[in-house]
Structure formats: C-alpha cells, structure tokens
Protein backbone atom coordinates (compact mmCIF):
# COMPACT_ATOMS: atom_id res chain seq x y z
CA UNK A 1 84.17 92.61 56.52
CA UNK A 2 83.78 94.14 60.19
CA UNK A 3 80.45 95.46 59.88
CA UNK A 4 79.27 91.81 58.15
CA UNK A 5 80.50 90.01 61.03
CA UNK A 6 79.03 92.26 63.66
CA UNK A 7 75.21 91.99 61.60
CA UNK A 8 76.15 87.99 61.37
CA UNK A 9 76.61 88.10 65.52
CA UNK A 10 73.89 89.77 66.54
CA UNK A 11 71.77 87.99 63.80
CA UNK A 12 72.96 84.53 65.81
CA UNK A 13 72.32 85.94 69.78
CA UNK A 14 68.96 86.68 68.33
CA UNK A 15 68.22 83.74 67.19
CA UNK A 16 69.68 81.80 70.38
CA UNK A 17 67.60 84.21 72.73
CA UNK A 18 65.25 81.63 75.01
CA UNK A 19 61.79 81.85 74.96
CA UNK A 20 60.10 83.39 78.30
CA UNK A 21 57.05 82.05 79.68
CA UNK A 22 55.10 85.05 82.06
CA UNK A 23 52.92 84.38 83.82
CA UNK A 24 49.47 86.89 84.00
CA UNK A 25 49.73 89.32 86.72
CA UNK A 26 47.44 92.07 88.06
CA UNK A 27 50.19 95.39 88.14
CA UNK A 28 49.16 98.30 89.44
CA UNK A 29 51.54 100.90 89.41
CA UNK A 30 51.74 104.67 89.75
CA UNK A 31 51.35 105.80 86.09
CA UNK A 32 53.01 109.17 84.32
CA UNK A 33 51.71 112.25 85.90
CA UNK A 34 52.04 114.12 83.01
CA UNK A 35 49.29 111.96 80.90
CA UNK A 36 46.92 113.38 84.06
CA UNK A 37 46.27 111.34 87.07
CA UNK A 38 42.26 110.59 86.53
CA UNK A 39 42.92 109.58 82.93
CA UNK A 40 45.81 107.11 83.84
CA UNK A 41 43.51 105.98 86.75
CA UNK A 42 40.49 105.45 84.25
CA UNK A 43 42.60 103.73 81.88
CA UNK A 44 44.15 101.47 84.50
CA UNK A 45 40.40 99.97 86.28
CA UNK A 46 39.20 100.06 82.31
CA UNK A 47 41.87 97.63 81.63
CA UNK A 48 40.36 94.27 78.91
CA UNK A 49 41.11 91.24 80.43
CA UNK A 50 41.81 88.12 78.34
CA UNK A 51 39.20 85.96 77.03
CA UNK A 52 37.62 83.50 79.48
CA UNK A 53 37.70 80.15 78.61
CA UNK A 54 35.20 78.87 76.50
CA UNK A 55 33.70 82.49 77.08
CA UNK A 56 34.02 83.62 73.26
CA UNK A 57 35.00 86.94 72.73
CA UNK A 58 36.62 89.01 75.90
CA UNK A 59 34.84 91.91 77.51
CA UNK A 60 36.26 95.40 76.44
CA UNK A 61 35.24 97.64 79.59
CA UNK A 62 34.56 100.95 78.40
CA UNK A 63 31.50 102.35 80.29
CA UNK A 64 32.36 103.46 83.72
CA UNK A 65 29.09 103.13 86.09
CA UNK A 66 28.28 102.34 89.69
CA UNK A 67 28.49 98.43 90.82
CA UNK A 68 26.49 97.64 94.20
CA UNK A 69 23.87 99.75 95.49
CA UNK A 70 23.92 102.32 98.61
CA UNK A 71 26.75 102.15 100.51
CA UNK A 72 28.51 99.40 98.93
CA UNK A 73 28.46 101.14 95.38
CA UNK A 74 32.06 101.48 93.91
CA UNK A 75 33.56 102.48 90.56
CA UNK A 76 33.50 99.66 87.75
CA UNK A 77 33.46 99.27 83.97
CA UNK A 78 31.36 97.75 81.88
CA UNK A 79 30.99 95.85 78.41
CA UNK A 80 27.92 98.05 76.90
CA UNK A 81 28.02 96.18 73.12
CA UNK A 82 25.27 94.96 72.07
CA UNK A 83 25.95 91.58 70.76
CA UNK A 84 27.46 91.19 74.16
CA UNK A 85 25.06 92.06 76.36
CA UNK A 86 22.47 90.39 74.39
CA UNK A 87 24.52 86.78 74.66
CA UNK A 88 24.98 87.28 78.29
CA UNK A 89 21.81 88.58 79.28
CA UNK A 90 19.35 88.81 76.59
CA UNK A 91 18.83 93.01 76.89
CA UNK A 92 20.93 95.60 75.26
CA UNK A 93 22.44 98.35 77.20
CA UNK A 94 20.05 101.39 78.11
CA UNK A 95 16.97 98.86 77.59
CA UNK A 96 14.31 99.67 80.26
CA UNK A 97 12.75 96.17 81.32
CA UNK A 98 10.04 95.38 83.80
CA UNK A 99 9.40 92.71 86.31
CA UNK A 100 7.22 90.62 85.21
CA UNK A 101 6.24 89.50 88.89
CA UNK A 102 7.35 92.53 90.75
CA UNK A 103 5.97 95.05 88.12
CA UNK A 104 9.63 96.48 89.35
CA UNK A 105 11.87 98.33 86.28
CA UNK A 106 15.50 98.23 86.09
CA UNK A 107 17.83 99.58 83.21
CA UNK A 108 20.59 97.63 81.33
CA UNK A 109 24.01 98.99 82.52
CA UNK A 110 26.34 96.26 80.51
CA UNK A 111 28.27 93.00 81.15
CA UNK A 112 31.05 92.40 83.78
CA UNK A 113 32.26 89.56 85.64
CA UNK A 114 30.32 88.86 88.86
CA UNK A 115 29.87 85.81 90.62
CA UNK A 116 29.74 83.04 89.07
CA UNK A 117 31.51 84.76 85.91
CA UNK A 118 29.65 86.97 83.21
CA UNK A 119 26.83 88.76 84.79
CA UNK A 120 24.39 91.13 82.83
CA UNK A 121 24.16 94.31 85.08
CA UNK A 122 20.87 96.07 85.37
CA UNK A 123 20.14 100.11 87.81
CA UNK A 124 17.04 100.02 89.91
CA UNK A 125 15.04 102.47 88.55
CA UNK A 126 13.53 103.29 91.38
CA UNK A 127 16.85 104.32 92.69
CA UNK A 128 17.63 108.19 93.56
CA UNK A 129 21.91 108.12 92.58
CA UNK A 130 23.77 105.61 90.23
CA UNK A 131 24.20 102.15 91.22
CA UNK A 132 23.92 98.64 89.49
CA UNK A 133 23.22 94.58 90.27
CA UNK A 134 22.52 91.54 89.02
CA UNK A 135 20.65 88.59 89.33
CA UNK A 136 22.84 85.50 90.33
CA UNK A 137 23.06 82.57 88.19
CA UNK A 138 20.42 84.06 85.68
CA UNK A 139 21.22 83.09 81.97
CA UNK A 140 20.03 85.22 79.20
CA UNK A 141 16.86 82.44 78.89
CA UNK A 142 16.19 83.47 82.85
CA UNK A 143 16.18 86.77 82.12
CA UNK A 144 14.18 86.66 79.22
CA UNK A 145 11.56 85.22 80.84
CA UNK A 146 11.75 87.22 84.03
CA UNK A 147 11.91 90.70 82.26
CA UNK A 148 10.27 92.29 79.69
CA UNK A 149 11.16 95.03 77.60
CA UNK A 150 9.19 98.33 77.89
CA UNK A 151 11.64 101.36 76.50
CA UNK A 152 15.03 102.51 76.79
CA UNK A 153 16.48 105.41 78.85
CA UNK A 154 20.46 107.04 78.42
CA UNK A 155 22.38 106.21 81.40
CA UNK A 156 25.65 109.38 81.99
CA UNK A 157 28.95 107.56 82.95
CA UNK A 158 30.12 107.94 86.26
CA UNK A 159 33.30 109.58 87.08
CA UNK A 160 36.07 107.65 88.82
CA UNK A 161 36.51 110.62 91.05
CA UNK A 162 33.17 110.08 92.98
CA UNK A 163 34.02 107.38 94.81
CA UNK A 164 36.40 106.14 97.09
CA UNK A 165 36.45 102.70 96.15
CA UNK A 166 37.09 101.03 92.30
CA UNK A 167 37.04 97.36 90.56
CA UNK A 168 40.19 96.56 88.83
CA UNK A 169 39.81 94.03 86.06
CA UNK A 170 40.04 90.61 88.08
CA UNK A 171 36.99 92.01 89.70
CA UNK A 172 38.85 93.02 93.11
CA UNK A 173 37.56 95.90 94.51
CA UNK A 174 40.49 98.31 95.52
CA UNK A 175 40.36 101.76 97.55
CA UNK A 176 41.52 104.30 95.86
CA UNK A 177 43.22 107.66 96.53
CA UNK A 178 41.28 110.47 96.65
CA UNK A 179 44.30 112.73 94.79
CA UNK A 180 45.99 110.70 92.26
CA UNK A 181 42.87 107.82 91.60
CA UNK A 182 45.24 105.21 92.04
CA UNK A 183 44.79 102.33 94.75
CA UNK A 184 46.52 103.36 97.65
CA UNK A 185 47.50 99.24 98.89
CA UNK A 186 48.08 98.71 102.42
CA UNK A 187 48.86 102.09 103.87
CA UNK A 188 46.59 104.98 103.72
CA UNK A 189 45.83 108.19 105.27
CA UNK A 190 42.18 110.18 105.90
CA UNK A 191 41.90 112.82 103.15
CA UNK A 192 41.34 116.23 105.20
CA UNK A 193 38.56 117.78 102.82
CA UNK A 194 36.19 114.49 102.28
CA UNK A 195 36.01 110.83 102.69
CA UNK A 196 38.31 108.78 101.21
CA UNK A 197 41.78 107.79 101.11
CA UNK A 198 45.65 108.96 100.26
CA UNK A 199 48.83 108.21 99.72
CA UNK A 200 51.65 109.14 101.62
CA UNK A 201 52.90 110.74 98.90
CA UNK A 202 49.79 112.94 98.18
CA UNK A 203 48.38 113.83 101.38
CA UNK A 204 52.28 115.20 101.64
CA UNK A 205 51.60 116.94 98.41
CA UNK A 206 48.06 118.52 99.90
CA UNK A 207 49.78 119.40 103.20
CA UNK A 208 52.08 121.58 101.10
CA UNK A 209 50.02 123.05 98.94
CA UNK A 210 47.75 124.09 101.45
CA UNK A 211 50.59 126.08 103.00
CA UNK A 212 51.78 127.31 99.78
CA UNK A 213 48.19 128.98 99.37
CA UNK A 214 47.89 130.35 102.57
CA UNK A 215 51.78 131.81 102.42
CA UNK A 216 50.38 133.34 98.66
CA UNK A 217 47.53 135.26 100.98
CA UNK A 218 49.84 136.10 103.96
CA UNK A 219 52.54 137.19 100.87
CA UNK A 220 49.44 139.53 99.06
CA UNK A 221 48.18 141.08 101.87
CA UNK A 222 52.02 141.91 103.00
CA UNK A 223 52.52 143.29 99.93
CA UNK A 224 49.36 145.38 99.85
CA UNK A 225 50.62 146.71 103.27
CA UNK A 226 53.88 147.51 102.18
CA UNK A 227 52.86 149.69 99.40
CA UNK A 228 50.16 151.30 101.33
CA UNK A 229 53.59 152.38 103.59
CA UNK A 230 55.40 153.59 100.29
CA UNK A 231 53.00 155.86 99.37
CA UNK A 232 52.62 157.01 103.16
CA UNK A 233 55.95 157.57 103.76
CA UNK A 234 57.94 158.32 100.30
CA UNK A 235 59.59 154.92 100.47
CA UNK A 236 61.42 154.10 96.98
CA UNK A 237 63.07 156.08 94.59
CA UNK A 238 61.17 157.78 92.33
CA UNK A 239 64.46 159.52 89.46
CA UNK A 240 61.98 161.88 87.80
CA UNK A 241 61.38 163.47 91.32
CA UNK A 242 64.72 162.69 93.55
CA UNK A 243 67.08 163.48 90.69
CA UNK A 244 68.56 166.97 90.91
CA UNK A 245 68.41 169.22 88.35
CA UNK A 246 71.56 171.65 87.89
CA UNK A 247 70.04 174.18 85.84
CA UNK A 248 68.38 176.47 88.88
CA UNK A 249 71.45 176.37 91.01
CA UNK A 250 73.54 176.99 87.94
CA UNK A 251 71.24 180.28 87.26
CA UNK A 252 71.88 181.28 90.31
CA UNK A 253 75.41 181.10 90.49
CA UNK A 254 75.17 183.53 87.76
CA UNK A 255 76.32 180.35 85.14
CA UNK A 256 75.77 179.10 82.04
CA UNK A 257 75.80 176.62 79.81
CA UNK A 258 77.83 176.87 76.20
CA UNK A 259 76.30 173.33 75.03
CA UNK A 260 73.46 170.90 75.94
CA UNK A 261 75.69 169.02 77.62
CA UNK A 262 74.41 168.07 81.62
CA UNK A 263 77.81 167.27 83.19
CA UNK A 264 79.94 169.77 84.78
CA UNK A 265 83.91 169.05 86.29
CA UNK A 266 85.39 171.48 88.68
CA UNK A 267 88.68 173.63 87.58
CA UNK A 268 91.10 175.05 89.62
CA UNK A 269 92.11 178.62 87.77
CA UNK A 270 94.76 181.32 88.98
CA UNK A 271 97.55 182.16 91.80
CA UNK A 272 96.32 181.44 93.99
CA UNK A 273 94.06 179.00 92.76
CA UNK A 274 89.95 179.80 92.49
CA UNK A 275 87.49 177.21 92.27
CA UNK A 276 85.63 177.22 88.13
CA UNK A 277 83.01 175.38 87.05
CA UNK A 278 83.45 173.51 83.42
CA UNK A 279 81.64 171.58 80.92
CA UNK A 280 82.87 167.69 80.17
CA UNK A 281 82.04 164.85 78.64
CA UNK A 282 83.74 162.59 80.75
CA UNK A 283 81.85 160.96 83.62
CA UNK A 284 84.96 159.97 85.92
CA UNK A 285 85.54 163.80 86.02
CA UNK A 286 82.07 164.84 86.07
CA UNK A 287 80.47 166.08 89.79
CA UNK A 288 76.83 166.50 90.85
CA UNK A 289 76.33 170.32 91.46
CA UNK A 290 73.80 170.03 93.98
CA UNK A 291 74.89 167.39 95.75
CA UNK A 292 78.82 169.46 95.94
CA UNK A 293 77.17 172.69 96.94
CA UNK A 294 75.72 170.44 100.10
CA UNK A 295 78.42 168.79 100.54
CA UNK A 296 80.10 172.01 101.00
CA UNK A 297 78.13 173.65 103.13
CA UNK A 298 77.70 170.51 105.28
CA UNK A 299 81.72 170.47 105.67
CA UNK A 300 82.19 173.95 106.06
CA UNK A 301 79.09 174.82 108.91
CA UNK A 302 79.67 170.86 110.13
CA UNK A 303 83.20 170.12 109.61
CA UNK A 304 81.66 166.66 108.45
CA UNK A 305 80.20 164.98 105.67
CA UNK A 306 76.45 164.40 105.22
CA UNK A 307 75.65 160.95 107.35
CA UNK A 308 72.34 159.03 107.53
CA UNK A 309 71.38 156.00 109.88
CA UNK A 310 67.77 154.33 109.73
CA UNK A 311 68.07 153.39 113.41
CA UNK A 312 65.09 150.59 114.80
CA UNK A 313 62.80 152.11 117.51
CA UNK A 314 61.88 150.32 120.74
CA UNK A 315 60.64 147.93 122.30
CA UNK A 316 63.01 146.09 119.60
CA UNK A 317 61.35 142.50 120.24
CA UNK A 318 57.84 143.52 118.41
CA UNK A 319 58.56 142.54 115.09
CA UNK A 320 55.29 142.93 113.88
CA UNK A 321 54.34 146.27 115.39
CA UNK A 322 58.07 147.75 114.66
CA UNK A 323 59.13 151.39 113.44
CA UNK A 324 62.36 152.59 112.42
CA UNK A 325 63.88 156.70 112.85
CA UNK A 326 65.44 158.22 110.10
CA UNK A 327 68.53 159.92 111.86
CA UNK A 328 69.92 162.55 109.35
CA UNK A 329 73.48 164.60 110.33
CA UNK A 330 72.90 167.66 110.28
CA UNK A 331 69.18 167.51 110.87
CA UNK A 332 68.99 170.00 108.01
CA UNK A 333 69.39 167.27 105.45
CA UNK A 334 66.06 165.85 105.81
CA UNK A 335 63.65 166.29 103.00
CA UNK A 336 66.50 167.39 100.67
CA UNK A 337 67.67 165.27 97.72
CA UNK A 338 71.08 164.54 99.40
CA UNK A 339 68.49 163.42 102.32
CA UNK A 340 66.57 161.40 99.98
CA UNK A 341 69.69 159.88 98.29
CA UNK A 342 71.05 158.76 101.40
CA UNK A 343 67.65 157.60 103.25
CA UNK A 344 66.43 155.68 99.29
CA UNK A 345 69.77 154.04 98.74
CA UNK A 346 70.07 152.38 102.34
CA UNK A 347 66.66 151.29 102.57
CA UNK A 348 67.03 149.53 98.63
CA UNK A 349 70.15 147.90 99.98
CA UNK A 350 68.15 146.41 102.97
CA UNK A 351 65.54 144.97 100.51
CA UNK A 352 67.99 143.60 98.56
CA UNK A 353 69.86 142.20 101.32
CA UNK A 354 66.49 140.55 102.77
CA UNK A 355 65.32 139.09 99.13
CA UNK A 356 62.46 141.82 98.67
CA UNK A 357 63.73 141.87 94.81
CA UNK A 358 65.84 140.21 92.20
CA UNK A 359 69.11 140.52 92.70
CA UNK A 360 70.99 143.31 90.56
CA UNK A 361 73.57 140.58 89.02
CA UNK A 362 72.42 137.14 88.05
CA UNK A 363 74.46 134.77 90.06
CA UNK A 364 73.84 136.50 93.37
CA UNK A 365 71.92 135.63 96.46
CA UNK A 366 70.42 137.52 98.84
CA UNK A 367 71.29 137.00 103.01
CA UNK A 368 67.77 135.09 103.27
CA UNK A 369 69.16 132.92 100.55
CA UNK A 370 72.40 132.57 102.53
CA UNK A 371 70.48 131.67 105.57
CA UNK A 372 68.40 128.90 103.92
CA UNK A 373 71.50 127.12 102.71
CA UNK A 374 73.46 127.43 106.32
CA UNK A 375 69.78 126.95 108.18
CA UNK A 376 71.91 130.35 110.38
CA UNK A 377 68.20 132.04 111.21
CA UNK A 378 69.40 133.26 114.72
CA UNK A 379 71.14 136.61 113.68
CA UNK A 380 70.08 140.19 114.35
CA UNK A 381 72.17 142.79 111.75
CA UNK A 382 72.29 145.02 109.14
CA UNK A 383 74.63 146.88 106.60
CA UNK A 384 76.18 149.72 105.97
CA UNK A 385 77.70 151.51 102.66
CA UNK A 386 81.02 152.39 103.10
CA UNK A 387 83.86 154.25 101.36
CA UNK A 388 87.19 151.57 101.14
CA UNK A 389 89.52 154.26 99.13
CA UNK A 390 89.09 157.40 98.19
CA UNK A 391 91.44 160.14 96.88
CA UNK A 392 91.43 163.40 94.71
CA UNK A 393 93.75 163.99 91.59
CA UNK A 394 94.74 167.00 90.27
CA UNK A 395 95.39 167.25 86.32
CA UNK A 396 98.12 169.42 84.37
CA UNK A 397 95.65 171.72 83.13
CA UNK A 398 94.15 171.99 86.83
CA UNK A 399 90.59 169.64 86.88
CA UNK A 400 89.86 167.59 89.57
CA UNK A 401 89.69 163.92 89.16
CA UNK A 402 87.81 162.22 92.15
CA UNK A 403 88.39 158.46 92.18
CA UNK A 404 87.05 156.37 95.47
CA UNK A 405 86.23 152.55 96.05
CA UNK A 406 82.51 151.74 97.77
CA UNK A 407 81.83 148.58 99.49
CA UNK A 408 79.25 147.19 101.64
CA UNK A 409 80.00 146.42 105.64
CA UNK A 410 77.73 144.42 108.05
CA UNK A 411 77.13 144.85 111.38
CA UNK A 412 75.55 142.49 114.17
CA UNK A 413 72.80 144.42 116.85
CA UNK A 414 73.29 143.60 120.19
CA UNK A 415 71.20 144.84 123.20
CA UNK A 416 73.25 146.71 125.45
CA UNK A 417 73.18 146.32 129.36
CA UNK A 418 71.07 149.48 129.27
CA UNK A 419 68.41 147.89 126.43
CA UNK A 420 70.17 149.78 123.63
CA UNK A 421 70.83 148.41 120.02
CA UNK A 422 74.34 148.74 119.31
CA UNK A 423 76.01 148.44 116.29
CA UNK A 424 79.24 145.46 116.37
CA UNK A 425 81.79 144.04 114.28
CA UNK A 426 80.51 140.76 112.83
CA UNK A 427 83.46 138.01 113.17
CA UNK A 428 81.77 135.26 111.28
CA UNK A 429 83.09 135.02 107.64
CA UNK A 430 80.31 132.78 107.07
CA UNK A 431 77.45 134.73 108.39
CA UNK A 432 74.46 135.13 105.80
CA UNK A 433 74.87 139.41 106.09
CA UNK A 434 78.70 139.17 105.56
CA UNK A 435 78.14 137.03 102.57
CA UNK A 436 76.24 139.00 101.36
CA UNK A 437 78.17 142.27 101.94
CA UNK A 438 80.89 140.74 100.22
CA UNK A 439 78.88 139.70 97.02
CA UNK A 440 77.69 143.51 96.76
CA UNK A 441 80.99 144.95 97.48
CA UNK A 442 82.67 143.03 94.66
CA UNK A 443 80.39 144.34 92.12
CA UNK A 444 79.30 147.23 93.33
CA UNK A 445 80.42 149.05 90.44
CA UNK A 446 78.40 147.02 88.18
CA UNK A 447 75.26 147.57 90.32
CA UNK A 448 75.77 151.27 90.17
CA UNK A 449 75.42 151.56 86.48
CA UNK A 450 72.54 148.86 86.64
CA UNK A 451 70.07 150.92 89.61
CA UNK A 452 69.78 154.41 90.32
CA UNK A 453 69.68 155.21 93.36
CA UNK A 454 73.00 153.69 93.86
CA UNK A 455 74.68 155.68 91.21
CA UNK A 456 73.32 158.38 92.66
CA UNK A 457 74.55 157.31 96.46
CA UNK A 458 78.32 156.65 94.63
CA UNK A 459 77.70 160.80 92.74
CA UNK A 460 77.18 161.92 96.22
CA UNK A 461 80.05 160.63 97.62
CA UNK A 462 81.87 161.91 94.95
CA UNK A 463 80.73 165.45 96.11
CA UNK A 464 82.08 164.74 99.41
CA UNK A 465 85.33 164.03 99.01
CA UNK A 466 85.81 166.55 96.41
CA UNK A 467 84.28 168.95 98.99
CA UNK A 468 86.65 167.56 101.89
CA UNK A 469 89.68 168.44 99.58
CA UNK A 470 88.55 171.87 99.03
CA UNK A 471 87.85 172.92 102.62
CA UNK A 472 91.42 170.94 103.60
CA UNK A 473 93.64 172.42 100.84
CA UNK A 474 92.12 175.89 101.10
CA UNK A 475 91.04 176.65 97.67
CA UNK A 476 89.44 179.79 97.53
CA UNK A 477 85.79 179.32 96.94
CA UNK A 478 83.15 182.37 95.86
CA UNK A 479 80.64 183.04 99.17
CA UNK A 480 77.91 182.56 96.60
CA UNK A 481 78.54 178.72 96.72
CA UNK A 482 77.84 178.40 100.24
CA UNK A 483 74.54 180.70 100.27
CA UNK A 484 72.56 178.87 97.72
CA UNK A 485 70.53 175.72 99.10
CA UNK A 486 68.16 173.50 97.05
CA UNK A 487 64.90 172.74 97.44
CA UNK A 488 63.50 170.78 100.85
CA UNK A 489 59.99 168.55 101.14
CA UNK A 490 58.31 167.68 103.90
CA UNK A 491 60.25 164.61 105.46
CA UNK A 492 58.25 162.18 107.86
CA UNK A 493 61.63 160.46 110.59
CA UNK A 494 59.67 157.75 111.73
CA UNK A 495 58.38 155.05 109.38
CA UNK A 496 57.32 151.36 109.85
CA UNK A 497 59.68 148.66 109.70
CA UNK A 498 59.23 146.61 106.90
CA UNK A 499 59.13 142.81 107.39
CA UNK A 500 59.77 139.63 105.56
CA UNK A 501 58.71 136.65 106.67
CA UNK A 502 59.77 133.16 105.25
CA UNK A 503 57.65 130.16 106.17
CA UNK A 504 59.03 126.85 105.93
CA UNK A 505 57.12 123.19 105.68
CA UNK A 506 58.78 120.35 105.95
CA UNK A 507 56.89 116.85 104.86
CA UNK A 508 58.83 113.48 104.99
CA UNK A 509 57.43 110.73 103.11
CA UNK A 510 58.64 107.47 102.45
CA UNK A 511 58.02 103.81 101.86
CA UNK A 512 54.15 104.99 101.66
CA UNK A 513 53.94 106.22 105.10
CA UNK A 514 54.52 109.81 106.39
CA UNK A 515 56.87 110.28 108.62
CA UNK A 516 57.25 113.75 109.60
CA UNK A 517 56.00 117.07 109.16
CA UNK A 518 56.71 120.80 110.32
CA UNK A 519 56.29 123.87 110.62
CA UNK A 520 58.80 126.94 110.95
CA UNK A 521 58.71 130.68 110.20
C-alpha cells in the first residue's frame, strides 16, 4: 500500500510540474578536458543553429574553412550539401566557376550566414593560403548569371588551431585561446611562443610546464653527474663486493666449518674462560667475523671503536662547487669493508634523508618532504647513526648474546667564530631533520632487514660491543685473532658533495586573470 502511494505521488508532482519557457542563448563554456580540448572546441564553433524563418531547412556546419581573406581570415564552418548550396547559391561545393566579366575563378566553399542572412561562400583561386567571401545580396539567379561553371577542385578543411580568431554559430567572431581553442571573453594574455591569445588559466598551465621541462633537463643532467661521481669515487653499496666473506679469515684461524651453514656465535669455554668460535642458526646470536676481528684490533691498539664522519670541506658557502672528507678513526680503516660499511651506510642515510630515493617504509617522508609542508628551507644539518642501548648477555651454556637499540640523531652546522662547521644539538622538535630522524629511528629495525647496507652497519655494531666486552671483562683471546687483517682497496677521502636541488613555481590564477607568479629554488 506504501509503495502504491509513493508511485501515485510522484505520478501527481509530475504531472503538476509547470511548463518552462527558455529563451535561446549563445553558451560558451569550458568543455570536458578529457573529450580533448580541439575536439570540444571544433564541436562548440560547429554548433547547427535553428532554422531561420521562412529559411527551410537549417544549416548543419560541418566543413571547417577560412572566412575573410588576408588578415581578416578567421575559423568558420560551413553547410557543404548540395541541395543546400545549390538553393542558396546555385553551385555545389568544390565547383570551380569563372567570372564571366572578370574571367576571375573562385571555388565553392559552402553556405553560412553572412550579411544579409544565407550567403553562398566562394575561395579566390588566385589566392596563395585558405580564405573565403561572398558576394552581397547575390541570389542563386545573380550568381548564375554572373558565374559559370568550368570544373571542380577538393578543398582540405582547415584546422581550428591555425588561427587565432573563430565564428561561433550566431556568426560572432570570437578570439580564441591559443591552448585550449576556446574563446578566451574579455581577459586575455599574449601567448609566449606565437600570436594569439590565452586564458589565465592556460598561460598558468604553459608557465608551469615550461618549468617542469626545464627542471626534467636540470634533474637528467644532475643525475648523469651524480653517477659519473659513483663510479669515480665507489659511492653506493655494491653486496657482492662490500660483503665479507668469513671463509679466508676462518682458514686462517686454523677453523672450520662442520656444515654449510654461514653464521658463526662466539663461546666462552674453560676456567678461566677462552674465547671459541661456533656454528648457529640463530641470527640474534650470530656475529660478523670480519667485522669482530676489526673491531678487536681497533679496541685493543685504539682503545676505541671504529668511527667514521663525512665532514664538508671549505669554503662551506659554494654549494655547487662543494667536496666532502671522509674522516676514518683509525686512519687504517679506510678502504676496508668495516671502512666501506661505515662510509656506504652514512652516505645512503643522507640520500634518504634529502629524498634522493623512495623511502624504505611506505608512509614515510623524507626531510625535503618535511620542509615543503613547514616551508622551514633555512636549516643547515645532518644526521648521525647512533647506538640508544646496548648490552651483552651471557647464556648458561656460555654464548654470547649481543642485543643493542640503533637510532638516528640530527645535528644543526653552525660556523664557528673561527669559520669552522661545528656539529650542535638541534632544539626544534619540529625541524624537517629531527622529523625525520625520528621516523627512521622508530623503524629502524624494519629498514635493516629491508636494505643492506644498514644491516650490515647494525652487524658491525654488533662486533663492537661484543668486542668492547671482551677487552673490558678480560677474556682470554688467542694472539692469532689480533694478527689477521682483511683485505684493503684503494680508498679516495675526498669526494664531491652531492646536491639536490628543489625548484618551486608558484602561478596564481583566478577570476580569468593572473595574479601572481614565482620563482624559488
């Protein structure tokens, strides 16, 4: 019974709906991008408009051609049926016909309103581009006896996007924009590239693009520079060559393996206790023998653990022209894989940090990112791994457990009095680099298992505290361990700094007019 009501209610306001009278107006709007501008812009100055009275049938403006000659031709369509050109002016379209006075020959473009209304439209032959006319108040028995026919010639369509000027049905000639095709109405900007007109809106869009294309080039040939400097300077890690490989050192040490299994765990054996190596399968126990027999030797001759700094170079100011010094305690590091691992995995966290490459875990933003939401540009810093926790168990059955907590720290650079960089506590909770740091810290364990080098930076710091609690507790330790030393490579210190630049344009259009527009890198 409910849904017979609700069909008899609606059926009722239907019926009681008033009529609307609308009246005929010329719209011309801004059609749907998506259809593509020059075909919506075709469609719109090829519009039919309504019969004419006493007329007969209305024109259906399909043929897009020239109207006026020279300098005052503009777009327009044309009727190009037969049975309508020959009631308005006698020829059919393409018809070459001469003058019978003149001996002059024009061809038959088609029929559109002109003054006085219908108007057959005929080209100068004669003439070098496209362009059209008629002859005023000249009936199709005028014509006829003015013009003969001698042959008939194919006339091409024009294309809308030739000229800067087009005839809208009512025969109103409109300028139109040189981007979209549309007419631009009463405000209108010089197109940079030719003559003609634009929008607001699109000379905006062109202003942008333009600097999107020249930021692409600047972007390439950075790139092409930067890994010109990678190959230069061993910059990025490269696992099948960085990675160490226990298997020499193991040799020897006079060890070997009882099973293909890589991963080795230190045991303490005896009364007093002597450092043994083992075989495990479990990777919170495991420890990188390379990396522990540097360690080692670092804490032992150094009383330290391995430390590395990529340090700017003066003058600081020359972005551009800037290089950067690898700074490597003890000096002896450099080339070695504990070298690389340390120089690799800071550098990779400074392209991170600056937005050189996707982020390790969706969700996070780089410090450039940071920046561009806070507009904070003005800031000079840069970030450190550090070690938050870190401790050494001892199990029943006498195997070390190493368990630490890495994090990420920033640091602002500030020129000393004596025109020295010098590392300082950032305050700012919201500064870009701290936000940043924080992100990383949090999952830092997550990014370890996801990129290389910084599983191997968190395996070397494993080494080094296990190392530190051997030298401190004074487990005895065979002099063997402290006389082998792996493999070093030629290590270049200084390097050029890499650099990221972001551009930034800024249009403002509104209203059709443009209001603002600039420029800041």
């Amino acid at each position: 019974q409910k849904k017979t009501d609700l069909v008899e209610m609606l059926r009722g306001a239907s019926m009681a709906r008033p009529s609307i009278k609308f009246d005929r107006r010329r719209i011309m709007h801004a059609g749907p991008r998506l259809l593509g501008r020059r075909a919506h812009a075709s469609r719109l100055f090829a519009s039919t408009p309504p019969a004419d009275e006493g007329s007969g049938d209305s024109l259906l403006l399909t043929f897009g051609y020239a109207a006026g000659v020279g300098g005052d031709a503009h777009y327009a369509c044309f009727d190009v049926r037969d049975e309508i050109c020959l009631k308005v002016g006698g020829f059919r379209h393409g018809q070459v016909v001469r003058h019978l006075d003149t001996g002059e020959e024009e061809v038959v473009v088609g029929v559109k309103m002109g003054d006085g209304g219908r108007q057959l439209w005929f080209r100068p032959k004669a003439l070098q581009s496209a362009g059209s006319r008629f002859f005023a108040a000249s009936s199709a028995a005028a014509l006829g006896v003015a013009f003969v026919a001698s042959s008939e010639e194919s006339l091409r369509e024009c294309s809308l996007v030739d000229y800067i000027a087009a005839e809208d049905s009512d025969c109103e000639r409109h300028m139109i924009c040189k981007r979209c095709y549309l007419p631009v109405g009463d405000a209108a900007y010089t197109a940079q590239d030719s003559a003609g007109a634009l929008h607001a809106e699109c000379i905006a869009e062109q202003i942008l693009e333009a600097a999107e294309k020249d930021d692409c080039a600047r972007l390439d040939a950075e790139w092409r520079r930067t890994l010109d400097h990678r190959r230069m300077f061993r910059i990025g890690w490269k696992p099948s060559g960085m990675i160490p490989d226990s298997e020499d050192l193991m040799h020897r040490l006079g060890m070997s393996r009882r099973s293909d299994n890589p991963m080795l765990c230190l045991l303490l054996c005896g009364d007093p206790p002597m450092l043994s190596m083992a075989e495990t399968t479990d990777p919170r126990l495991a420890v990188n023998l390379e990396y522990l027999l540097t360690a080692l030797q670092v804490r032992v001759h150094d009383g330290r653990e391995p430390w590395f700094s990529l340090d700017p170079s003066p003058p600081y100011d020359d972005h551009r022209n800037a290089f950067q010094e690898k700074r490597f305690e003890p000096e002896w590091l450099r080339g070695t894989r504990v070298g690389d691992v340390l120089f690799q995995s800071d550098y990779h966290l400074k392209e991170l940090s600056m937005g050189e490459y996707d982020q390790p875990v969706v969700g996070m933003k780089s410090a450039m990112e940071f920046s561009e939401d806070s507009g904070d540009w003005d800031w000079r810093a840069r970030e450190w791994f550090v070690v938050k926790e870190a401790e050494v168990q001892v199990s029943a059955d006498g195997v070390l457990i190493p368990r630490l907590v890495m994090g990420v720290e920033a640091r602002e650079q500030v020129v000393t009095d004596h025109g020295v960089l010098d590392d300082a506590a950032i305050t700012r909770e919201d500064h870009p680099l701290v936000l940043y740091a924080r992100e990383f810290t949090h999952y830092f364990d997550l990014i370890a298992e996801r990129l290389s080098v910084i599983y191997h930076l968190r395996e070397l710091t494993k080494a080094q505290i296990v190392a530190r609690y051997i030298v401190e507790s004074g487990i005895l330790l065979d002099e063997s361990w402290l006389e082998v030393w792996g493999e070093a490579s030629p290590c270049e210190l200084r390097i050029p700094q890499h650099r990221i630049e972001v551009n930034k344009q800024n249009v403002a259009a509104q209203n059709g007019e443009l209001h603002d527009s600039s420029w800041s890198t």
